[in-house]
C-alpha atoms as a PDB file:
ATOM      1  CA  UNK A   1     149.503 108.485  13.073  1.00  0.00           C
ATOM      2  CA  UNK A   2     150.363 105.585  15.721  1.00  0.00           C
ATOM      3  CA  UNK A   3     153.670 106.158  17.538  1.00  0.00           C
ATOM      4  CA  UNK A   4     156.326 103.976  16.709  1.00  0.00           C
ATOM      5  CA  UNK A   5     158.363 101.876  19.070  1.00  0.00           C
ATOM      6  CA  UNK A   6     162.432 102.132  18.183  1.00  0.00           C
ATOM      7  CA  UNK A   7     162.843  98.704  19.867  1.00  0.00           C
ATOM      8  CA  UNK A   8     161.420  95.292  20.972  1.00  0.00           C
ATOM      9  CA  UNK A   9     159.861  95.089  24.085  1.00  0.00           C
ATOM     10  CA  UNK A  10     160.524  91.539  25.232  1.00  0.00           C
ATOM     11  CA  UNK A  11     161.560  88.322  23.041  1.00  0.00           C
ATOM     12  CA  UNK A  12     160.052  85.113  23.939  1.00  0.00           C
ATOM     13  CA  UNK A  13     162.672  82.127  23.729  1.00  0.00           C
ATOM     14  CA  UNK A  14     161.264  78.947  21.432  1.00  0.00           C
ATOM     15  CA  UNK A  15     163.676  76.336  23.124  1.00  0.00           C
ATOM     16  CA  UNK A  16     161.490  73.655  21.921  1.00  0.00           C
ATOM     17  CA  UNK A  17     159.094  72.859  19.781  1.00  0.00           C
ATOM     18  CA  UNK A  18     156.698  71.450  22.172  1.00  0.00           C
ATOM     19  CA  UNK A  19     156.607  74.949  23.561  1.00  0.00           C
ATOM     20  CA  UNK A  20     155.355  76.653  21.131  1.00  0.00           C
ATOM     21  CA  UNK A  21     151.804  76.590  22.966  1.00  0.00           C
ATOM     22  CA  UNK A  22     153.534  78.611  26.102  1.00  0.00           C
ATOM     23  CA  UNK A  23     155.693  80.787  23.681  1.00  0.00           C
ATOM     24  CA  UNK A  24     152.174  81.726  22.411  1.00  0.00           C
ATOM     25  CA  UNK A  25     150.318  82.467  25.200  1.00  0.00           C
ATOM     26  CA  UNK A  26     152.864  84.669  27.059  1.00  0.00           C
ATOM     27  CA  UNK A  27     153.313  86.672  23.785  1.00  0.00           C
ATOM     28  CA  UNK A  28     149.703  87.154  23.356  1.00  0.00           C
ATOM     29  CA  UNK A  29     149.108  88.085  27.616  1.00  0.00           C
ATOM     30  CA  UNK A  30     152.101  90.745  26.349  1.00  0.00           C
ATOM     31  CA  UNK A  31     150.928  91.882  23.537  1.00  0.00           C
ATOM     32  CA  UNK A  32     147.115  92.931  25.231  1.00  0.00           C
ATOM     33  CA  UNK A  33     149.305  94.801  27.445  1.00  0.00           C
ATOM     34  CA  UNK A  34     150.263  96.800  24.775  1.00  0.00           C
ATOM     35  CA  UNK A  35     154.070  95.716  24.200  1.00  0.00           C
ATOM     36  CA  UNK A  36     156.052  94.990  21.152  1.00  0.00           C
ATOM     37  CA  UNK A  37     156.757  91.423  21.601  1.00  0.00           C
ATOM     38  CA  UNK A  38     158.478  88.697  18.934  1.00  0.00           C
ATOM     39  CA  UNK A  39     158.755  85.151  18.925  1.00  0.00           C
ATOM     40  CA  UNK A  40     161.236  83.348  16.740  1.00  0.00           C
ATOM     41  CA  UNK A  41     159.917  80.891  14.026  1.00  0.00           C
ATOM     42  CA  UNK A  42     162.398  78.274  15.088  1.00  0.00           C
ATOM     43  CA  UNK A  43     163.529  76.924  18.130  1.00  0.00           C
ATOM     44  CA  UNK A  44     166.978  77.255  19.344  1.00  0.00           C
ATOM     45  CA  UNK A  45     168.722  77.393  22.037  1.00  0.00           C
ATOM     46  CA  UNK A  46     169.081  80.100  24.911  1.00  0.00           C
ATOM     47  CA  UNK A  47     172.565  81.720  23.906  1.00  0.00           C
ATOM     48  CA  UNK A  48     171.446  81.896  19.917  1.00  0.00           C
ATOM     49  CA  UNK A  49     167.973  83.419  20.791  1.00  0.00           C
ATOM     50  CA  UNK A  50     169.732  85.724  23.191  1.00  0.00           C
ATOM     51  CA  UNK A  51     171.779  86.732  20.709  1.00  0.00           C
ATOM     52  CA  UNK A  52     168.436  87.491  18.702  1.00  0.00           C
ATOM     53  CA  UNK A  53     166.931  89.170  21.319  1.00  0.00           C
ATOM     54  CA  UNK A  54     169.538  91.564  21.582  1.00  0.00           C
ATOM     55  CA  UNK A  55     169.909  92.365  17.924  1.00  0.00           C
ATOM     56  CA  UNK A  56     166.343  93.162  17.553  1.00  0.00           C
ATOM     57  CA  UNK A  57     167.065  95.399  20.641  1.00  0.00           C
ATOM     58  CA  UNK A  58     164.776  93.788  22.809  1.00  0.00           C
ATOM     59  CA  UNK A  59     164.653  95.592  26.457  1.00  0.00           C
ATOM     60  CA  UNK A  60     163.564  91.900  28.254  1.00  0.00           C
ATOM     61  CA  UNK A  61     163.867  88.122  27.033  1.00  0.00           C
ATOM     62  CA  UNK A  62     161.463  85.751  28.727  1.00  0.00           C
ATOM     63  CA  UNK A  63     163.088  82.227  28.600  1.00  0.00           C
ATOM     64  CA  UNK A  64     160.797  79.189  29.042  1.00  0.00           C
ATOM     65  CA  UNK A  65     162.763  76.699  30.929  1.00  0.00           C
ATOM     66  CA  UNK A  66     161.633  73.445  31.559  1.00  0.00           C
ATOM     67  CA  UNK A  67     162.000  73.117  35.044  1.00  0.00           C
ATOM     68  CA  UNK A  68     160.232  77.056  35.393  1.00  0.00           C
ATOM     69  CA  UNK A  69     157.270  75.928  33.345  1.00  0.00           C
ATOM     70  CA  UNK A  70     156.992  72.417  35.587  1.00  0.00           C
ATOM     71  CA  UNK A  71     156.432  75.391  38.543  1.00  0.00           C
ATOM     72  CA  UNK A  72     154.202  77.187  36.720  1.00  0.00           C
ATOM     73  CA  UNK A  73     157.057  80.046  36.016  1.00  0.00           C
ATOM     74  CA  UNK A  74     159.118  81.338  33.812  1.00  0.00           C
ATOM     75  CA  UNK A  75     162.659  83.632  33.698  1.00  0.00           C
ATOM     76  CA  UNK A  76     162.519  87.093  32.422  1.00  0.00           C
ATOM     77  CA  UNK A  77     166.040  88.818  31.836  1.00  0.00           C
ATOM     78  CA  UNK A  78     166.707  92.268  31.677  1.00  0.00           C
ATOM     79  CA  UNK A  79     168.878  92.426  28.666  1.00  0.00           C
ATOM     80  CA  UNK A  80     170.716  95.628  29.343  1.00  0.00           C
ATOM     81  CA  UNK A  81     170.949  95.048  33.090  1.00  0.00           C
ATOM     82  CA  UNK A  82     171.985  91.292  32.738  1.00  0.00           C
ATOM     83  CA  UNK A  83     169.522  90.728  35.630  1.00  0.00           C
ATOM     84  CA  UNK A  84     167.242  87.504  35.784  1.00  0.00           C
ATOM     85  CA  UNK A  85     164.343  86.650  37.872  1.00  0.00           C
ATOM     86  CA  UNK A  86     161.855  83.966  38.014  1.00  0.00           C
ATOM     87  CA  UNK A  87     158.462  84.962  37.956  1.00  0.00           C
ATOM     88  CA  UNK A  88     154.869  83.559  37.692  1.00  0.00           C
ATOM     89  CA  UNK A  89     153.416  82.954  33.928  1.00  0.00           C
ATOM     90  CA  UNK A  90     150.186  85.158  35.187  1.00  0.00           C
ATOM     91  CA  UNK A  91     151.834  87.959  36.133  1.00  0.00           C
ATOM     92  CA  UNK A  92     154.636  87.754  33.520  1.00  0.00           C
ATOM     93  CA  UNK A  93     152.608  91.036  31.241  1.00  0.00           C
ATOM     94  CA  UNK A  94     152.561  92.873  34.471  1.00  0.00           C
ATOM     95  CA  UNK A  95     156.033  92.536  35.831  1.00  0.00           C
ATOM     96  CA  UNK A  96     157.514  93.528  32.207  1.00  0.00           C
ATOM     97  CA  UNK A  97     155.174  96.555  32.076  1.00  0.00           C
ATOM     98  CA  UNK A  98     155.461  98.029  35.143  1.00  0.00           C
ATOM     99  CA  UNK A  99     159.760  97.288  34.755  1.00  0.00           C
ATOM    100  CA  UNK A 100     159.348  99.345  31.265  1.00  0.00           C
ATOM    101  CA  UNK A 101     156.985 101.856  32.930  1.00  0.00           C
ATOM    102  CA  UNK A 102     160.066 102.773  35.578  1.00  0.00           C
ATOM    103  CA  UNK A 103     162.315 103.126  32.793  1.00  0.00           C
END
């Protein structure tokens, strides 16, 4: 029988529409990694999907900012630590695994 996961790994914001794409990608690079990831059917903004994330108990939220993507980036908050930090959408999979691997 498969183990099951008590809790979300990471929550991908949907601030727009037109970011749906990104959303996508980054959920899928997450999900090969073997993590429980959600996306929400309709975009919002930060505050309401962080309010989301933390009801489905989600351990990270990765928020696609505009001026992040423009860089090639994105933020990824630790939602029990409060902590954010900006790092690079090809490496976003790693950095959330090994932070849930130290855990």
């Amino acid at each position: 029988m498969p183990e099951l996961k008590p809790f979300v790994d990471v929550f991908v914001t949907l601030p727009r529409a037109e970011l749906r794409k990104n959303a996508e990608e980054i959920s899928n690079q997450l999900r090969e990694k073997g993590l429980c990831v959600i996306t929400p059917l309709e975009v919002g903004g930060f505050g309401a999907q962080l309010k989301q994330a933390s009801k489905h108990k989600a351990a990270f939220a990765v928020l696609l900012g505009d001026a992040e993507l423009k860089d090639g980036k994105v933020v990824v908050k630790d939602m029990a630590k409060g902590e954010q930090v900006t790092v690079e959408l090809g490496k976003v999979a790693e950095y959330v695994k090994s932070k849930i691997a130290a855990v």
